[in-house]
C-alpha atoms as a PDB file:
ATOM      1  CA  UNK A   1       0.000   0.000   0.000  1.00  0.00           C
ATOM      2  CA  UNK A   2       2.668   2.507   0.219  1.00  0.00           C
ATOM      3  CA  UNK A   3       4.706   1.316  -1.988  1.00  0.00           C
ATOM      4  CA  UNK A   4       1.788   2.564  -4.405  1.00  0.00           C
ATOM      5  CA  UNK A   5       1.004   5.577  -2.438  1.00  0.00           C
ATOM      6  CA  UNK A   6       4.932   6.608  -2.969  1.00  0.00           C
ATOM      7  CA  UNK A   7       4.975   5.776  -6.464  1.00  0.00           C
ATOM      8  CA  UNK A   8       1.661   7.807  -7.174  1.00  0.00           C
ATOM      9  CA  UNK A   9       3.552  11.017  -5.451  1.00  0.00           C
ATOM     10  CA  UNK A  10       6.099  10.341  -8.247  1.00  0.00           C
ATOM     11  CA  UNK A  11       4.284  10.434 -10.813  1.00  0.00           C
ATOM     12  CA  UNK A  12       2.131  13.298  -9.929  1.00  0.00           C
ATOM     13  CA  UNK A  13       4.714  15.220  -9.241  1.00  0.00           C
ATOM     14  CA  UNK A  14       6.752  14.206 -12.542  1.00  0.00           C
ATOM     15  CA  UNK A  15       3.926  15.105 -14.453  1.00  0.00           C
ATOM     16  CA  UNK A  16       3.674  18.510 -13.241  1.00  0.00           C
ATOM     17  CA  UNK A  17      -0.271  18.224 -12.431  1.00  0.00           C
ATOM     18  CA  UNK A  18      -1.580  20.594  -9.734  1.00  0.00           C
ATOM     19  CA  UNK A  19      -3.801  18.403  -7.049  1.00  0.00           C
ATOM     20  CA  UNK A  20      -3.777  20.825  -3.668  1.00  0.00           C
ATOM     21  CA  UNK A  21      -5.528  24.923  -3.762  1.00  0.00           C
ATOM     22  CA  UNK A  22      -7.535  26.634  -5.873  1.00  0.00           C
ATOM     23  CA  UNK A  23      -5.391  26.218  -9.467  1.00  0.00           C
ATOM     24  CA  UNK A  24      -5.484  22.109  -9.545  1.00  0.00           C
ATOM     25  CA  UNK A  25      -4.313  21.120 -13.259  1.00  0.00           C
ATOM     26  CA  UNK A  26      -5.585  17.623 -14.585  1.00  0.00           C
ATOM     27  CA  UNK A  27      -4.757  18.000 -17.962  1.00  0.00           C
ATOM     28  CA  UNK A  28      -2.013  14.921 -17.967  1.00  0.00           C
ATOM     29  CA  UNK A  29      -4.494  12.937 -15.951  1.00  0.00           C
ATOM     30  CA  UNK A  30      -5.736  10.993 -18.905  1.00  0.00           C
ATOM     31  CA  UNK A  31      -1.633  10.182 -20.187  1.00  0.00           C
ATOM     32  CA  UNK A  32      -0.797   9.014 -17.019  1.00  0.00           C
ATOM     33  CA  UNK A  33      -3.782   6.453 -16.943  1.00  0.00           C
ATOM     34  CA  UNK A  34      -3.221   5.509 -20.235  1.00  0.00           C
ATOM     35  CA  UNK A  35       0.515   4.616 -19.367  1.00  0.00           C
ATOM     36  CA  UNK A  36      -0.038   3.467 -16.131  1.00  0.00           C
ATOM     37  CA  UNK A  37      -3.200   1.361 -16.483  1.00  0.00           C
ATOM     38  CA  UNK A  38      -2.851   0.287 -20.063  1.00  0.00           C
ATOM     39  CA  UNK A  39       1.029   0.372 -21.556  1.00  0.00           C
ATOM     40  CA  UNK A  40       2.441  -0.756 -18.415  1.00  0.00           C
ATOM     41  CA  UNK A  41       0.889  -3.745 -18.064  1.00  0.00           C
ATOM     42  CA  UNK A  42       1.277  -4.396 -21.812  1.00  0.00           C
ATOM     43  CA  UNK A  43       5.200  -4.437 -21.282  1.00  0.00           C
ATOM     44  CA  UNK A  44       5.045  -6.267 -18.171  1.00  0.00           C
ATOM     45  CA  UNK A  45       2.835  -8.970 -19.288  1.00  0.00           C
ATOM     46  CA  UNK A  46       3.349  -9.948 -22.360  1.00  0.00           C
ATOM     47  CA  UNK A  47       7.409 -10.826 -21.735  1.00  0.00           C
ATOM     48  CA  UNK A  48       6.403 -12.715 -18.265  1.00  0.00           C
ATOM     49  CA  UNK A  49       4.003 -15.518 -20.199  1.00  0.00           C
ATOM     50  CA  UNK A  50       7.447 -16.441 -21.455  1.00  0.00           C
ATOM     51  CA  UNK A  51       8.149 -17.356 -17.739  1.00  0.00           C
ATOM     52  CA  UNK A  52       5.260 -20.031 -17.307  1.00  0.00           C
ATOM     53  CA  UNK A  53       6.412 -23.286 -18.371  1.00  0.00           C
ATOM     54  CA  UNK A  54       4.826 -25.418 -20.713  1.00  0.00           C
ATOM     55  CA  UNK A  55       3.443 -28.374 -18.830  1.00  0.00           C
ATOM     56  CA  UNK A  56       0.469 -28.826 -17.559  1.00  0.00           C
ATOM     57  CA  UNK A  57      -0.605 -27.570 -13.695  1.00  0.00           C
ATOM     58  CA  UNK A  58      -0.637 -31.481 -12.853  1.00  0.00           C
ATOM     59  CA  UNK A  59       2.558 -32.319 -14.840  1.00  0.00           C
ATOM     60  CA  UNK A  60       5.335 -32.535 -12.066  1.00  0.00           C
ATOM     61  CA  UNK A  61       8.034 -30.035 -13.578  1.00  0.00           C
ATOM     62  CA  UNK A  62      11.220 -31.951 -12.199  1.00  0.00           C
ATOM     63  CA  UNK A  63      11.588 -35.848 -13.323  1.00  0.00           C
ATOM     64  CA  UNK A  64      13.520 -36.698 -10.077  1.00  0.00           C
ATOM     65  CA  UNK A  65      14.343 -40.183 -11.512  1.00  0.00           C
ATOM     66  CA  UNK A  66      16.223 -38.626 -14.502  1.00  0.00           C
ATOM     67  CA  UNK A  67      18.126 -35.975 -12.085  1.00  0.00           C
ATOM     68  CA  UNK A  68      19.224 -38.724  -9.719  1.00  0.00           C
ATOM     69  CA  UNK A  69      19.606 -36.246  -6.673  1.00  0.00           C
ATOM     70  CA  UNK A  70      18.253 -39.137  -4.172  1.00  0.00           C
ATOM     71  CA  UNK A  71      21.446 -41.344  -5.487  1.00  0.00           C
ATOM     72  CA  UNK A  72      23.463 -38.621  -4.336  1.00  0.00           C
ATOM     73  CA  UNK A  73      21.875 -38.844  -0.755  1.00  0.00           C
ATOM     74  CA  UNK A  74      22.554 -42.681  -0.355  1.00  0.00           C
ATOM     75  CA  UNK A  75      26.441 -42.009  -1.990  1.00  0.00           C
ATOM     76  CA  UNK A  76      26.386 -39.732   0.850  1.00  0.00           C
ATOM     77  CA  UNK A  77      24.903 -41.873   3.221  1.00  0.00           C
ATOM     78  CA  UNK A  78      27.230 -44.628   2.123  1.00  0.00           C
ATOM     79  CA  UNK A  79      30.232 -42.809   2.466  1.00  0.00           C
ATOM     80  CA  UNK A  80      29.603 -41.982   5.760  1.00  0.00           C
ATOM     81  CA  UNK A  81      28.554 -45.255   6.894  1.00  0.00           C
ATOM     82  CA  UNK A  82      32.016 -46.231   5.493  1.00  0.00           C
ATOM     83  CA  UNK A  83      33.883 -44.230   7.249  1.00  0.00           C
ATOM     84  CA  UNK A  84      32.214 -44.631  10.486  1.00  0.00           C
ATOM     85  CA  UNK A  85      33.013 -48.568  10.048  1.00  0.00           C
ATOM     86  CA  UNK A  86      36.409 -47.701   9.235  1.00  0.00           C
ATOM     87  CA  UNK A  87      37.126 -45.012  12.216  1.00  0.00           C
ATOM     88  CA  UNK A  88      35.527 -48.010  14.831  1.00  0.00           C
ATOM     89  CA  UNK A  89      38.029 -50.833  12.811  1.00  0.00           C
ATOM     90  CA  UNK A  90      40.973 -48.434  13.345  1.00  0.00           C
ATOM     91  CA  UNK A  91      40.134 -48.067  17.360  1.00  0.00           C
ATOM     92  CA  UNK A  92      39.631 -51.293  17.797  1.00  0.00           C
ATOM     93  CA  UNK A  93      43.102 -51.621  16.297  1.00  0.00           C
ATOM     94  CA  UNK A  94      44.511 -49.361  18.141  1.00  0.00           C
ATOM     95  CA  UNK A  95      43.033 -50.969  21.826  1.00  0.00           C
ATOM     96  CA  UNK A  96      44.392 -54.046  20.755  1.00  0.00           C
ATOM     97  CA  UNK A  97      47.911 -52.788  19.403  1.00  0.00           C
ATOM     98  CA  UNK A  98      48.356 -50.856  22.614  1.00  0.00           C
ATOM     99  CA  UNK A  99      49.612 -52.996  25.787  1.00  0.00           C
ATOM    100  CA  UNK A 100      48.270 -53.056  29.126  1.00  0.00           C
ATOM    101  CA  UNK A 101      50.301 -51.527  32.122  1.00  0.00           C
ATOM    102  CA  UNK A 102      51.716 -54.906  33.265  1.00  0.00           C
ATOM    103  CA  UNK A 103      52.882 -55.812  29.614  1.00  0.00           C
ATOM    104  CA  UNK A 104      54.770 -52.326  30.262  1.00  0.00           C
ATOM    105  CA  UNK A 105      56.241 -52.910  33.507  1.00  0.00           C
ATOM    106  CA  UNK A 106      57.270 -56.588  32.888  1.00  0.00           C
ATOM    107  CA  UNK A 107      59.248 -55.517  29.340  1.00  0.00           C
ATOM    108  CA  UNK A 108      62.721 -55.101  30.757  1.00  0.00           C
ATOM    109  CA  UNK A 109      62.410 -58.853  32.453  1.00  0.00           C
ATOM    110  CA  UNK A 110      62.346 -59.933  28.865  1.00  0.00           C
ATOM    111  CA  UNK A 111      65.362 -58.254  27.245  1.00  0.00           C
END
């Protein structure tokens, strides 16, 4: 609504029409409404039916099957069920490759 309001202030006061006192001036009154009301839409409309696409309102517009974006999510999914199976196959690993605190404390009996 004001948007309009501030825009109609423009133009009025482009135009050079009188709307306030005792000398009002309407004489570009009828240009303005045949810009404003009639061209303008004209330009505006006519390019934007290029925007609609042509399929019908029940026609899905994406064919998900032929973009493949869900294979993406299970490649994802894969990849990091991967590496969560090979992070807990490298602790366990590790917990078995390190030696307990006797093992540690009875090494110099053995060399």
């Amino acid at each position: 609504f004001m948007m309009s309001q501030l825009w109609g202030s423009a133009i009025i006061k482009w135009s050079s029409m009188k709307t306030v006192g005792t000398d009002c001036n309407f004489d570009e009154l009828p240009a303005i409404i045949g810009v404003c009301q009639i061209l303008l839409p004209i330009i505006v409309g006519i390019p934007a039916t290029l925007l609609i696409p042509n399929r019908l309102q029940t026609e899905p517009l994406i064919d998900w099957t032929k973009e493949r974006w869900y294979e993406e999510q299970e490649k994802d999914e894969n990849i990091t069920e991967s590496l969560t199976r090979v992070l807990e196959e490298e602790s366990v690993e590790q917990e078995e490759g390190q030696c307990s605190t006797e093992e540690v404390a009875n090494e110099h009996l053995f060399t």
